[in-house]
Protein backbone atom coordinates (compact mmCIF):
# COMPACT_ATOMS: atom_id res chain seq x y z
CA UNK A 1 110.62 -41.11 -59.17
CA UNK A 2 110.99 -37.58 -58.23
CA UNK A 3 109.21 -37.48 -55.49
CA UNK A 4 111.72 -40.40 -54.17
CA UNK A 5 114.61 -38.14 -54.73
CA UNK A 6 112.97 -35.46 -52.83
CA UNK A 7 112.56 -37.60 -49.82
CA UNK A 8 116.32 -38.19 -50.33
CA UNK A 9 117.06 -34.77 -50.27
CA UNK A 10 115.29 -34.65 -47.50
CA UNK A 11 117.00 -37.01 -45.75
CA UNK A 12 120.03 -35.17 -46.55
CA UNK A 13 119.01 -31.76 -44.94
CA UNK A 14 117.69 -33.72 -41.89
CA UNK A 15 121.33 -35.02 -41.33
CA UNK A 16 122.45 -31.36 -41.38
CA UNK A 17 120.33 -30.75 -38.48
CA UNK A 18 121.84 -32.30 -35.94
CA UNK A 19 125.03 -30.75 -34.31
CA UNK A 20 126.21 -33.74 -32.14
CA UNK A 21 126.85 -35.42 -35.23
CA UNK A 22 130.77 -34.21 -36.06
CA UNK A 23 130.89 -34.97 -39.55
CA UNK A 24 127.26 -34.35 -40.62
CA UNK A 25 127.93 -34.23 -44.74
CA UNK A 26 129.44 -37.45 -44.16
CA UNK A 27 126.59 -39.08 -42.08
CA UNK A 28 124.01 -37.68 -44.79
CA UNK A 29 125.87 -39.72 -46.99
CA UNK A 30 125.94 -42.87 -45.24
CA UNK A 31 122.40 -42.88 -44.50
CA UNK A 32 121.47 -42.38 -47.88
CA UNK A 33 123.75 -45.40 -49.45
CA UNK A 34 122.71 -47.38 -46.62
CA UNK A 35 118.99 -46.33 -47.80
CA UNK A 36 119.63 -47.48 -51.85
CA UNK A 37 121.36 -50.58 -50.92
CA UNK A 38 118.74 -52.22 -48.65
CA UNK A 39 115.85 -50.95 -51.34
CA UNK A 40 117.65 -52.67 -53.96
CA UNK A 41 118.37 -55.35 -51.64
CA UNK A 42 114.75 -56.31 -51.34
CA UNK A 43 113.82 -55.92 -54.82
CA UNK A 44 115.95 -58.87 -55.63
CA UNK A 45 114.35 -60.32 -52.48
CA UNK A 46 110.88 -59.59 -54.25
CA UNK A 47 112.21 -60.51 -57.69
CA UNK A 48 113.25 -64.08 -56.49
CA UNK A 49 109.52 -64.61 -54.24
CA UNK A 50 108.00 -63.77 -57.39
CA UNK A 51 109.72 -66.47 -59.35
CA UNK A 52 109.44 -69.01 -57.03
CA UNK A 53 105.52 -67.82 -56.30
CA UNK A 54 105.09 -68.34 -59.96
CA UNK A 55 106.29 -71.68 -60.29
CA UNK A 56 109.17 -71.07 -62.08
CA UNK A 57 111.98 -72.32 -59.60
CA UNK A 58 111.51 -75.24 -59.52
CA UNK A 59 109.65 -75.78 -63.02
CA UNK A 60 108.36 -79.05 -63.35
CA UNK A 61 106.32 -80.27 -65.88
CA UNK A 62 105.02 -84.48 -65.76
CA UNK A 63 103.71 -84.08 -69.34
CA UNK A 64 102.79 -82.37 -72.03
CA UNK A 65 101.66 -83.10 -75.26
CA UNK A 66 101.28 -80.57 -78.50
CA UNK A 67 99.29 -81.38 -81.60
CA UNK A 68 99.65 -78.51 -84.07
CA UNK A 69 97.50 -79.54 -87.16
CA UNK A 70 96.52 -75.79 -89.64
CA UNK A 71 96.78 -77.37 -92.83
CA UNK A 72 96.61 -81.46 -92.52
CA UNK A 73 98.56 -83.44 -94.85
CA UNK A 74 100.44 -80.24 -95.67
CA UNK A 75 101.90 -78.80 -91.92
CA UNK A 76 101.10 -81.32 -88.62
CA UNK A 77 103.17 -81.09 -85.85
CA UNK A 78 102.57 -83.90 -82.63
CA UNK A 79 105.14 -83.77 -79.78
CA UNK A 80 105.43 -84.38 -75.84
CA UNK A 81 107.27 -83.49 -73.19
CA UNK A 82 107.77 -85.48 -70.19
CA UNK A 83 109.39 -85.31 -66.50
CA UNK A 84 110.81 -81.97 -67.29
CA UNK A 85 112.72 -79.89 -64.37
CA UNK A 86 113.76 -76.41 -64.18
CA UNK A 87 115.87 -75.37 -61.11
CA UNK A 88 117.88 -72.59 -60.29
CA UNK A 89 116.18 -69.65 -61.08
CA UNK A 90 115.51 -67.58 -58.05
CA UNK A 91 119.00 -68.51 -56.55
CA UNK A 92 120.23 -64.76 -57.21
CA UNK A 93 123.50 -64.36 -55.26
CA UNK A 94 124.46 -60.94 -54.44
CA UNK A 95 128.69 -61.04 -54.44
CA UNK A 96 128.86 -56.97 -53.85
CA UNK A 97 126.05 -54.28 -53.44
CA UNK A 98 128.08 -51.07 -52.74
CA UNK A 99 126.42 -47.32 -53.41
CA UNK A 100 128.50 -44.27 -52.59
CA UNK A 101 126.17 -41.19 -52.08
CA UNK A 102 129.78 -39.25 -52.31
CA UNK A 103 129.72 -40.32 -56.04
CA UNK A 104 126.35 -41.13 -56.65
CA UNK A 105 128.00 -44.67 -57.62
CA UNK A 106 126.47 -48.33 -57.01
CA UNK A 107 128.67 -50.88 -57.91
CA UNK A 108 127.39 -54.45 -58.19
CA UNK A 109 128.68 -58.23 -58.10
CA UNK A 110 125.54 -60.42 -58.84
CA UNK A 111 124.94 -64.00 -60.01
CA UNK A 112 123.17 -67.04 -60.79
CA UNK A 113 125.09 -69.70 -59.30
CA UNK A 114 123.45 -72.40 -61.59
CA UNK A 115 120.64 -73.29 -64.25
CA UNK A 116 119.87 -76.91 -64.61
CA UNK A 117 117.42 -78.64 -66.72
CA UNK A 118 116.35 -82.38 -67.39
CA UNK A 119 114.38 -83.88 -69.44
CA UNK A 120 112.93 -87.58 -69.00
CA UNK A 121 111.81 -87.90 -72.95
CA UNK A 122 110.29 -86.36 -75.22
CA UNK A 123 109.78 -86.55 -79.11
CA UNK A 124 108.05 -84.61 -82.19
CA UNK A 125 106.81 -85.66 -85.12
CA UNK A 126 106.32 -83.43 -88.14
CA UNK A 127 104.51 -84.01 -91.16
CA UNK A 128 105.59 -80.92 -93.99
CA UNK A 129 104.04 -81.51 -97.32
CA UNK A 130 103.54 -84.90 -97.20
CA UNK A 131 107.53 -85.38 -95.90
CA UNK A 132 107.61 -87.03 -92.29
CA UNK A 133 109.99 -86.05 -89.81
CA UNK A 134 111.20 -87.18 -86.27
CA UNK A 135 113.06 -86.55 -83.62
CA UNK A 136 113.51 -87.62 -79.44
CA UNK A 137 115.25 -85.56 -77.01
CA UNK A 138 116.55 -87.07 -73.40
CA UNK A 139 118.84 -85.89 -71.12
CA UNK A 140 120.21 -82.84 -68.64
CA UNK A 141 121.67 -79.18 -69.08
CA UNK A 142 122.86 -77.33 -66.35
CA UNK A 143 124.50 -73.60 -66.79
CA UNK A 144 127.14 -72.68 -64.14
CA UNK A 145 128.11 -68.95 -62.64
CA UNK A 146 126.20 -66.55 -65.34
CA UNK A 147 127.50 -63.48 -63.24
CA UNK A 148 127.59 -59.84 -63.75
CA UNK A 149 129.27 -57.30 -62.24
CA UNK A 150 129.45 -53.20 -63.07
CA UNK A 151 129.26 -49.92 -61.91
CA UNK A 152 126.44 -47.48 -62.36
CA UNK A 153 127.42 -43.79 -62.03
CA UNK A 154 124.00 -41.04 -62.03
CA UNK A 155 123.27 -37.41 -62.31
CA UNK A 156 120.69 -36.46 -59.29
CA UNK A 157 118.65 -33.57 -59.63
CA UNK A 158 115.14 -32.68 -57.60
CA UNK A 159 114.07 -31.11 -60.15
CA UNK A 160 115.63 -33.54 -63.11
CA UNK A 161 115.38 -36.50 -61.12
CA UNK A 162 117.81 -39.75 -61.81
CA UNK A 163 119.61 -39.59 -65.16
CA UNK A 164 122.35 -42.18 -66.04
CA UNK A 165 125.98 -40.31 -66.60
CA UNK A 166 127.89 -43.82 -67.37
CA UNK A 167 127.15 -47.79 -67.45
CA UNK A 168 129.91 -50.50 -67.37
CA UNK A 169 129.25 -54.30 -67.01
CA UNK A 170 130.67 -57.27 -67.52
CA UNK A 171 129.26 -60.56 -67.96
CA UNK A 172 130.61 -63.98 -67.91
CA UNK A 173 129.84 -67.48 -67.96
CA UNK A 174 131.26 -70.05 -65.92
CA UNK A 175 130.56 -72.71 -68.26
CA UNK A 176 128.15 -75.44 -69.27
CA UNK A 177 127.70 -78.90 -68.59
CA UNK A 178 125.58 -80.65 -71.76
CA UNK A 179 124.87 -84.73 -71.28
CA UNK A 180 121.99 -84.76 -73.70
CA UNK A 181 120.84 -87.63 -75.81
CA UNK A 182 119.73 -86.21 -79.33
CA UNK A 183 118.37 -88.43 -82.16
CA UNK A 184 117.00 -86.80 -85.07
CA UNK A 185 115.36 -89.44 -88.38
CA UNK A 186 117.42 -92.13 -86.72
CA UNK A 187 120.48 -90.51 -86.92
CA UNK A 188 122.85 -90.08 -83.08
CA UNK A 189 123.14 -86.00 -82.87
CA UNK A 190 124.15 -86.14 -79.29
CA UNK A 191 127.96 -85.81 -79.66
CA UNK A 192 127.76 -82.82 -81.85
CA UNK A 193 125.36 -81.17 -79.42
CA UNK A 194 126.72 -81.58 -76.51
CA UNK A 195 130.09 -80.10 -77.95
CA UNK A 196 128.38 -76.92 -79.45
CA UNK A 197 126.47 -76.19 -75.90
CA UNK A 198 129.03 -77.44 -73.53
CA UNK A 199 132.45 -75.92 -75.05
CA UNK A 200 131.81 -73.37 -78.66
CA UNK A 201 129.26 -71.71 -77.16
CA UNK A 202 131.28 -70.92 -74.00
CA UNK A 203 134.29 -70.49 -76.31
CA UNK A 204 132.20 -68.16 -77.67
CA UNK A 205 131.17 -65.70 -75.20
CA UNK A 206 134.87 -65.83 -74.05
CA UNK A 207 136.17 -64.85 -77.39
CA UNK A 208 133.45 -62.00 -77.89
CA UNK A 209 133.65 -61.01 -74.18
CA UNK A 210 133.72 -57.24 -74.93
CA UNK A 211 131.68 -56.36 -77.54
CA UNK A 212 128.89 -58.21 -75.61
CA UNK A 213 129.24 -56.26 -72.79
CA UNK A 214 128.86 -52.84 -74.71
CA UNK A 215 125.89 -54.56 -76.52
CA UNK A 216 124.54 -55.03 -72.82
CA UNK A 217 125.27 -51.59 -71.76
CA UNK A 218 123.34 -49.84 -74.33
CA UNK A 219 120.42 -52.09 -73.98
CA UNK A 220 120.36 -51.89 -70.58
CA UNK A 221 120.96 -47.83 -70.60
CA UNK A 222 118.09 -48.00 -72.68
CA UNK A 223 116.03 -49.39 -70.30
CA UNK A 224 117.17 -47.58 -67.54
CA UNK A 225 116.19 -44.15 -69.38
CA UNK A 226 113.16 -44.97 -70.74
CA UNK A 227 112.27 -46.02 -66.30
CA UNK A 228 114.01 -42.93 -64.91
């Protein structure tokens, strides 16, 4: 990490060197957000290849079947899963991308424009001390506009490196679409669900809009330090 600010620094004095450029502090400064931006630019780039190179965008899984048996009788557990389909993943919009060398400010407009997930069927059966338990689970899920946006301000030192001076974000959910069929021992679950996922839970995150975000400022500060 240091030696990457050096090379910035570097960059810097080699901007000084020319005289035909009339504003020269100014150029420096250019050159060195244009730098950040394209570096971070292809790290999301990267990010989303590795996704998709993992299999994870689209997910799709024909079958699968779990039999979970430690203590029989006491605690079995048999379930499948079948024509599942995860989509959406690596489709990382970038809104804004904006670093000021001036500053040493990047501000930031990112988002996923949306999650979706079916599911053809699938069912478990539970056995818990001798008591036999059921349930089946059909239907789709999809998750619209989880964006973020914020402003990262840091300290740059060649010596000291990159240390974070402040952190703001905001996060928000566009909303979420829930048409799932949920039958648990017989009994029709689906209304209920669908209401909790598709309007309190985005009622929710509205409601508690700010003290989520400082909740994701510290843990992402955190994360941040503990790199830089």
């Amino acid at each position: 990490m240091k030696n990457s600010v050096f090379v910035l620094f570097l960059v810097i004095a080699g901007a000084f060197a020319f005289p035909q450029f009339e504003d020269p502090q100014r150029d420096a400064r250019i050159i060195v957000g244009n730098i950040i931006e394209r570096r971070i630019r292809r790290a999301i780039e990267q990010l989303q290849e590795n996704i998709i190179d993992a299999g994870m965008d689209p997910l799709v899984v024909p079958r699968f079947d779990l039999e979970y048996r430690p203590v029989p009788f006491f605690l079995e557990v048999r379930g499948f899963l079948e024509n599942f389909e995860f989509t959406g993943a690596s489709n990382i919009a970038i809104h804004n991308l904006d670093y000021s060398a001036l500053f040493n400010r990047l501000r930031f407009d990112i988002s996923l424009p949306e999650l979706s997930f079916v599911v053809g069927d699938s069912g478990v059966t539970a056995v818990v001390f001798g008591n036999r338990y059921n349930g089946q689970l059909h239907g789709s899920l999809s998750i619209s506009s989880i964006r973020i946006d914020g402003e990262v301000r840091v300290n740059v030192g060649i010596i000291s490196g990159i240390s974070i001076r402040s952190l703001t974000l905001d996060f928000t959910l566009g909303g979420i679409q829930s048409d799932l069929n949920v039958v648990f021992m017989g009994e029709d679950y689906s209304d209920i669900v669908n209401k909790v996922l598709g309007e309190d839970i985005p009622a929710a995150f509205a409601e508690n809009r700010e003290p989520i975000n400082r909740f994701l400022e510290s843990f992402v500060r955190d994360i941040l330090d503990d790199i830089l």
